[in-house]
Protein backbone atom coordinates (compact mmCIF):
# COMPACT_ATOMS: atom_id res chain seq x y z
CA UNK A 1 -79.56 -10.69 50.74
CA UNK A 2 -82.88 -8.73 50.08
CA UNK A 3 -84.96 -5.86 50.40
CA UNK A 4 -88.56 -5.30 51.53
CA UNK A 5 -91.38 -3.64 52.65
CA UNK A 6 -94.54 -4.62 54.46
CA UNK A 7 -97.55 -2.25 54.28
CA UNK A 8 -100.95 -1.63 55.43
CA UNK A 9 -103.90 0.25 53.92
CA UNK A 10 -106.04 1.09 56.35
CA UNK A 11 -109.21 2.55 53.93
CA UNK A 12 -109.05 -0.99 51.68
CA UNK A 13 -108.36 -3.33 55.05
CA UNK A 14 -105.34 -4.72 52.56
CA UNK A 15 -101.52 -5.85 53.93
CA UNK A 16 -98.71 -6.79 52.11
CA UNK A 17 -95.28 -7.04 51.26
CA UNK A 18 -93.47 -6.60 48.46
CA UNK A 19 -89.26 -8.07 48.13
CA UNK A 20 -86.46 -8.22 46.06
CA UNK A 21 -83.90 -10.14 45.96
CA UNK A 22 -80.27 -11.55 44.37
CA UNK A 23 -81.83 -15.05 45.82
CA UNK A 24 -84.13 -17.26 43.84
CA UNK A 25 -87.97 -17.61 44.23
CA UNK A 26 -87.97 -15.11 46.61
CA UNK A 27 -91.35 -15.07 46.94
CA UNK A 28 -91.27 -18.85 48.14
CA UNK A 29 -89.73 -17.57 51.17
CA UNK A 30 -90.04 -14.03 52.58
CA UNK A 31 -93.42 -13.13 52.43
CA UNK A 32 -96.41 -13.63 54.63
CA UNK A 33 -99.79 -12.41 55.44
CA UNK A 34 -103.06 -12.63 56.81
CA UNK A 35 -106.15 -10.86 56.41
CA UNK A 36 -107.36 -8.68 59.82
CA UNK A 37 -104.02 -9.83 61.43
CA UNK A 38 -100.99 -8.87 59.75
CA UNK A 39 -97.99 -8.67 57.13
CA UNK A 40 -94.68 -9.91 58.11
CA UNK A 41 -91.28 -10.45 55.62
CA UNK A 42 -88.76 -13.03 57.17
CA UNK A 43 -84.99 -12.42 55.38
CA UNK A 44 -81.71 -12.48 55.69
CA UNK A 45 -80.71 -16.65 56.61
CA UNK A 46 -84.27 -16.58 57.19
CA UNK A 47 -86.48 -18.06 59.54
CA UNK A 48 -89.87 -19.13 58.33
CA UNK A 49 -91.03 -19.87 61.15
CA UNK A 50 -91.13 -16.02 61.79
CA UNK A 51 -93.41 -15.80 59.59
CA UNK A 52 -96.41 -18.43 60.73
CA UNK A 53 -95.17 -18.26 64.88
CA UNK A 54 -95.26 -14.27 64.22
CA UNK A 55 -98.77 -14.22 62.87
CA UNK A 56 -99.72 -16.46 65.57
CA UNK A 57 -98.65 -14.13 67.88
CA UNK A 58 -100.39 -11.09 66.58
CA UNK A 59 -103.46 -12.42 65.91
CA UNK A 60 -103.16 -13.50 69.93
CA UNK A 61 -102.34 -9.49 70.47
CA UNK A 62 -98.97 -8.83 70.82
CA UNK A 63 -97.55 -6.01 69.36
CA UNK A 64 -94.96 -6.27 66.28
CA UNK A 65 -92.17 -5.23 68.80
CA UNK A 66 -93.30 -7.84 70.97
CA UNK A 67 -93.88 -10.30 68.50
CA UNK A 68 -90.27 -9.88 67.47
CA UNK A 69 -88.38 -9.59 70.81
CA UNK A 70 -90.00 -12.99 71.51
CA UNK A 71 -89.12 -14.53 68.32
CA UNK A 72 -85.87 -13.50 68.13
CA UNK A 73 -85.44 -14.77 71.88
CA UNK A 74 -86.27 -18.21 71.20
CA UNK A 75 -83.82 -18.40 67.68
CA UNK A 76 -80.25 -18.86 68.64
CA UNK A 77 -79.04 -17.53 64.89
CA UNK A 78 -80.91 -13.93 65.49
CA UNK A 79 -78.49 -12.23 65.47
CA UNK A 80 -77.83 -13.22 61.43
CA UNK A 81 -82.14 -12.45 60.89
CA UNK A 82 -83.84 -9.37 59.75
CA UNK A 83 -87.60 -9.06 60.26
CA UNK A 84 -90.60 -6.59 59.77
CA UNK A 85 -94.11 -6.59 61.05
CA UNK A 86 -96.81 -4.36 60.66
CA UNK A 87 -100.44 -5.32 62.05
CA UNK A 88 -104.22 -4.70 60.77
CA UNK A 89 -103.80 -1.65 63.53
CA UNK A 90 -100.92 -0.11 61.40
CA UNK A 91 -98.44 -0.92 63.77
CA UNK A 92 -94.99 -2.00 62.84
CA UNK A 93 -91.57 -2.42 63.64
CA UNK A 94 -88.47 -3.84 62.27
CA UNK A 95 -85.44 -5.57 63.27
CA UNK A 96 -82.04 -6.67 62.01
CA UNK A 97 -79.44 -8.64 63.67
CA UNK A 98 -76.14 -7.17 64.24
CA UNK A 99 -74.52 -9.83 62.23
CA UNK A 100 -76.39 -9.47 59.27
CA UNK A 101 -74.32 -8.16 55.89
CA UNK A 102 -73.38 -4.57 55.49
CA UNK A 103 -75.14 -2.62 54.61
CA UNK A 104 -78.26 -4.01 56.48
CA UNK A 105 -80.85 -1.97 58.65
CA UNK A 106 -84.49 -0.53 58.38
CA UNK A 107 -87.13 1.58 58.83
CA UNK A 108 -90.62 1.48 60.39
CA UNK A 109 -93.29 3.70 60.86
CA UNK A 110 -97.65 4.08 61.05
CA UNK A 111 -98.70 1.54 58.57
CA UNK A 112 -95.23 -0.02 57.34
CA UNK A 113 -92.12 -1.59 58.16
CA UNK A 114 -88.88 -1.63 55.44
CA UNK A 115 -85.93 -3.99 55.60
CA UNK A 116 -82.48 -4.54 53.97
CA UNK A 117 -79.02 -6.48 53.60
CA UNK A 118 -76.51 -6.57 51.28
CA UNK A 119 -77.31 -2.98 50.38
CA UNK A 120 -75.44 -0.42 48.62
CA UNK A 121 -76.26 1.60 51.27
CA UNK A 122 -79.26 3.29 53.62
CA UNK A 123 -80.33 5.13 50.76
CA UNK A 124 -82.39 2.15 49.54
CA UNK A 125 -84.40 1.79 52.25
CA UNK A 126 -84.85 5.60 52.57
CA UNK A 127 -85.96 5.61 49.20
CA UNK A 128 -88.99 3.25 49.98
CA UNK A 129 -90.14 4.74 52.58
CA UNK A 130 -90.30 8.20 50.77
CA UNK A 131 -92.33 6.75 48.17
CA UNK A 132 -94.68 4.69 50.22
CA UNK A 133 -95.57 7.77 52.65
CA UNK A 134 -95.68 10.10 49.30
CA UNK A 135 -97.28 8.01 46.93
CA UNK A 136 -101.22 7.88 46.34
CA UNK A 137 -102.81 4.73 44.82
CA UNK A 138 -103.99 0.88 45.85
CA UNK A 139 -101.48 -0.92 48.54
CA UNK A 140 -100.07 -3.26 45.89
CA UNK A 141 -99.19 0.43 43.63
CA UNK A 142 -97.22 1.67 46.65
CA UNK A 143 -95.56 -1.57 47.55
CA UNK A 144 -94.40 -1.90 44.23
CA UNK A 145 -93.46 1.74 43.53
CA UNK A 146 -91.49 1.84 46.54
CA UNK A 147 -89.33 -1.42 45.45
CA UNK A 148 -88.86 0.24 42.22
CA UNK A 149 -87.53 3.33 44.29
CA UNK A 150 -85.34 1.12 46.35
CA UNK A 151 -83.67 -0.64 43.49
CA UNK A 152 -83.04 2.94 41.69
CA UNK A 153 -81.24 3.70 44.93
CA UNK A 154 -78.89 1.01 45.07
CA UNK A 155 -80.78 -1.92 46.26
CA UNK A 156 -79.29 -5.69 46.37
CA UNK A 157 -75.35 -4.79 45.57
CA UNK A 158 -75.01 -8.55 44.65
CA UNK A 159 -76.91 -8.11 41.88
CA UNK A 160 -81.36 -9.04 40.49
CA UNK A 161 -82.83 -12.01 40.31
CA UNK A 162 -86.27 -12.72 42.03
CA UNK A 163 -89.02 -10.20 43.63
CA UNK A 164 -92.20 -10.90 44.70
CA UNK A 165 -95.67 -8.97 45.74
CA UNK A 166 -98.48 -10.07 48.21
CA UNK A 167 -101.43 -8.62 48.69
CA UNK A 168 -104.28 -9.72 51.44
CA UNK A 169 -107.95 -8.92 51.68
CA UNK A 170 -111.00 -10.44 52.85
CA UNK A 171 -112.71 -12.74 49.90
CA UNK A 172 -110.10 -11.16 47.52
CA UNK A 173 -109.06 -13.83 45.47
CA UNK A 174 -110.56 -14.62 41.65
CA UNK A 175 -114.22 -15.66 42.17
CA UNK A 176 -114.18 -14.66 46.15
CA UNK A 177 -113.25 -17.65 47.76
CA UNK A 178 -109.93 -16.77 49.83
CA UNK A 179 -108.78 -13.87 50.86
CA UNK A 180 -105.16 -14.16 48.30
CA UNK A 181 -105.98 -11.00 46.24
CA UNK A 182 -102.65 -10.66 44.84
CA UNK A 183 -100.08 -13.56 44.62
CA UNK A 184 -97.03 -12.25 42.04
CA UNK A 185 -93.57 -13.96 41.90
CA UNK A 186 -91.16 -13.30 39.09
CA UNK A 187 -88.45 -16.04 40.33
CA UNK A 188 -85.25 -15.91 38.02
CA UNK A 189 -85.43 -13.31 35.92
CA UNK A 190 -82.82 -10.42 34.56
CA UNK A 191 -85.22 -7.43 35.97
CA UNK A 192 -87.29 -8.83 38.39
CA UNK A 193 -88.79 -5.75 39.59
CA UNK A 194 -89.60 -4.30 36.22
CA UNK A 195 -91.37 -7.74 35.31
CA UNK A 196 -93.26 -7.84 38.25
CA UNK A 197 -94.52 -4.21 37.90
CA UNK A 198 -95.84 -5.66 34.68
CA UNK A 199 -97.59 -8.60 36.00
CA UNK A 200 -99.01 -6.38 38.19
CA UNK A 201 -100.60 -4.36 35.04
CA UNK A 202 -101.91 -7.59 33.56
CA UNK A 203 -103.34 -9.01 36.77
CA UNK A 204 -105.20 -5.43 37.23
CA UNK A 205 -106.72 -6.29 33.51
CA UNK A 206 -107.67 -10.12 34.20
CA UNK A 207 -109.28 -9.47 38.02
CA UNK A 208 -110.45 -6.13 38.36
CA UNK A 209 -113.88 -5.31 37.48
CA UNK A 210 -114.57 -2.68 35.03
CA UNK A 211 -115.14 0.96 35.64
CA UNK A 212 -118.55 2.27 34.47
CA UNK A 213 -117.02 5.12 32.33
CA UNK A 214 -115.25 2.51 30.38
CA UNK A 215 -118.08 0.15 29.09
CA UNK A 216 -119.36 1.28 26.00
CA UNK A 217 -121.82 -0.15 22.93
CA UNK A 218 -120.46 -1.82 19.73
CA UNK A 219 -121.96 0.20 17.50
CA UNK A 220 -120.51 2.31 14.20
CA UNK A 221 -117.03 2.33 13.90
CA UNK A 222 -116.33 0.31 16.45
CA UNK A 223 -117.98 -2.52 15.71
CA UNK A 224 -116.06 -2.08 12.00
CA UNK A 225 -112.76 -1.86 14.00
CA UNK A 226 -113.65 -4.85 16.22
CA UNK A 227 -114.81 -6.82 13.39
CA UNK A 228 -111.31 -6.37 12.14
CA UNK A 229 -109.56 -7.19 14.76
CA UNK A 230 -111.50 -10.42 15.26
CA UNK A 231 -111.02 -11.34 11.44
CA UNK A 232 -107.61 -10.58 11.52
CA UNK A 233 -106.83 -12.54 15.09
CA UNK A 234 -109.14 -15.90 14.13
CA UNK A 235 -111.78 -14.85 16.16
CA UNK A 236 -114.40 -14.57 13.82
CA UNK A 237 -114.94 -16.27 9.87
CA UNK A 238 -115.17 -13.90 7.32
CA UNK A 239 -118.06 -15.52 5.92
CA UNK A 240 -119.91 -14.42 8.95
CA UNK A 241 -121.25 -10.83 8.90
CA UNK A 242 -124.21 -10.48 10.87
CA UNK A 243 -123.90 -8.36 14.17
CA UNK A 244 -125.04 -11.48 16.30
CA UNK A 245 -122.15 -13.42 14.16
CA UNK A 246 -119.82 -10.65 15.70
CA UNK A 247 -121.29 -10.03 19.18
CA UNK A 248 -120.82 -14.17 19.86
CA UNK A 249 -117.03 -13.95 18.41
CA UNK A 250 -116.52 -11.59 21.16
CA UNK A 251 -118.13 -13.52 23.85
CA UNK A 252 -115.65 -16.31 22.84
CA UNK A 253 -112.92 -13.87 22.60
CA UNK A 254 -113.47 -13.08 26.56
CA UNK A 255 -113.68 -16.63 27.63
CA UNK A 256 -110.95 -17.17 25.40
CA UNK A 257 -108.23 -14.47 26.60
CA UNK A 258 -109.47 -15.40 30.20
CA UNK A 259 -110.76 -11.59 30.53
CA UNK A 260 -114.25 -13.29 32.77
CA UNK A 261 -114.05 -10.32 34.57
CA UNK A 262 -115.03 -8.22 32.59
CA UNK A 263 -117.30 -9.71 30.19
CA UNK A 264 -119.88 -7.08 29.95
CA UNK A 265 -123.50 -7.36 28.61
CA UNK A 266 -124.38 -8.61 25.04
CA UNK A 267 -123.50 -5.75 22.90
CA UNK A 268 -120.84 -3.78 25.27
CA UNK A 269 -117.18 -4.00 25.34
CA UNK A 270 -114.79 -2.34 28.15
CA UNK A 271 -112.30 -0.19 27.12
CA UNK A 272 -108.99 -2.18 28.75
CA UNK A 273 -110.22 -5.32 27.12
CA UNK A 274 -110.23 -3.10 23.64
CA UNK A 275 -106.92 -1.70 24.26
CA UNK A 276 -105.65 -5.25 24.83
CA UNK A 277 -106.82 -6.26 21.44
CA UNK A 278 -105.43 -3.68 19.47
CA UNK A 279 -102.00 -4.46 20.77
CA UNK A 280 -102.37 -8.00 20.64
């Protein structure tokens, strides 16, 4: 009743997996990872316990297609299960029971494994791959991108309603305590995959750190247009004038709008976080 893809990124040290699914909270279910270990999504009547036993088992050294032959051994509904596995080696593999929903089946290959039921057809799955192999850009870019491919080909032929993206690396998470970089679930929803995409774009504006070439002084007309802005948003009194007045309004603005990440030094702004107020 979904469709998936695990993926590893060899240059960031990152795994993942991104689903979709006619199922709700998908995200609740199929996805799991684990930093210098692996990326595995359980589906199809599944079987969490393929999910923390399968870890387990690669972190202890067996392969993916080990991991799954001896899952699937010990689980007397297998043949209903679809799995895939790829490790912090970039090996994967993939497997689907032969009584799992047409059209159900997968792909694998260096550095990801793709998975489907209740398809339209292959094509959705062929899709994903494409994309992921093609595509240039951060793990969680390419997961997403090739969901978004696989939908456009026919994905779920039940229907949308929940999709999820997971993304591991080491100390990843907001302030660097856990290695949950990104943690995404869009669980009953009309589009699912088109709102994820953009929580994807917001959580790249709240967590990642600026770029250099986009911090620049609030100076001239700038600091007239962000004056503005502020006035016009509550941020700032009109009875206050003074540069300091305006440079402490958009202090509070950051702490405000939860943008800590990019709080620059008194007297700079970054770019994205201008961008976001003159939409807002």
């Amino acid at each position: 009743m979904t469709f998936s893809i695990v993926g590893f990124d060899p240059q960031a040290n990152e795994l993942g997996v991104a689903v979709a699914s006619k199922f709700l909270c998908v995200g609740a279910v199929v996805p799991y990872a684990k930093v210098g270990v692996g990326a595995i999504a359980t589906q199809s009547w599944a079987n969490l316990e393929y999910g923390k036993h399968g870890l387990d088992m690669i972190e202890k050294g067996f392969t993916p297609e080990q991991a799954i032959k001896e899952l699937t051994r010990n689980d007397n509904r297998s043949t209903y299960r679809q799995v895939g596995i790829v490790d912090a080696k970039g090996r994967s593999a993939t497997f689907t029971g032969e009584d799992c929903y047409n059209w159900a089946g997968g792909l694998a290959g260096e550095n990801f494994a793709i998975q489907g039921n209740i398809l339209v057809d292959q094509r959705t799955v062929e899709a994903m791959k494409a994309v992921f192999i093609q595509m240039d850009g951060s793990l969680a870019e390419r997961l997403l991108a090739a969901l978004q491919a696989g939908e456009s080909a026919g994905g779920d032929r039940r229907g949308k309603q929940s999709a999820a993206l997971l993304v591991v690396k080491e100390n990843g998470s907001y302030g660097g305590y856990n290695d949950r970089y990104i943690d995404l679930r869009v669980d009953d929803h009309k589009e699912p995959v088109h709102e994820l995409a953009r929580l994807l774009k917001l959580h790249r504006l709240y967590f990642e750190p600026a770029m250099p070439s986009d911090i620049v002084p609030i100076e001239g007309e700038l600091e007239k247009e962000i004056q503005i802005i502020l006035y016009e948003n509550g941020y700032l009194d009109r009875g206050l004038t003074e540069q300091d007045d305006l440079l402490d309004a958009v202090q509070s603005y950051h702490l405000i709008e939860n943008f800590d990440e990019r709080i620059q030094e008194r007297g700079f702004i970054d770019l994205k976080v201008l961008e976001y107020m003159r939409i807002k």
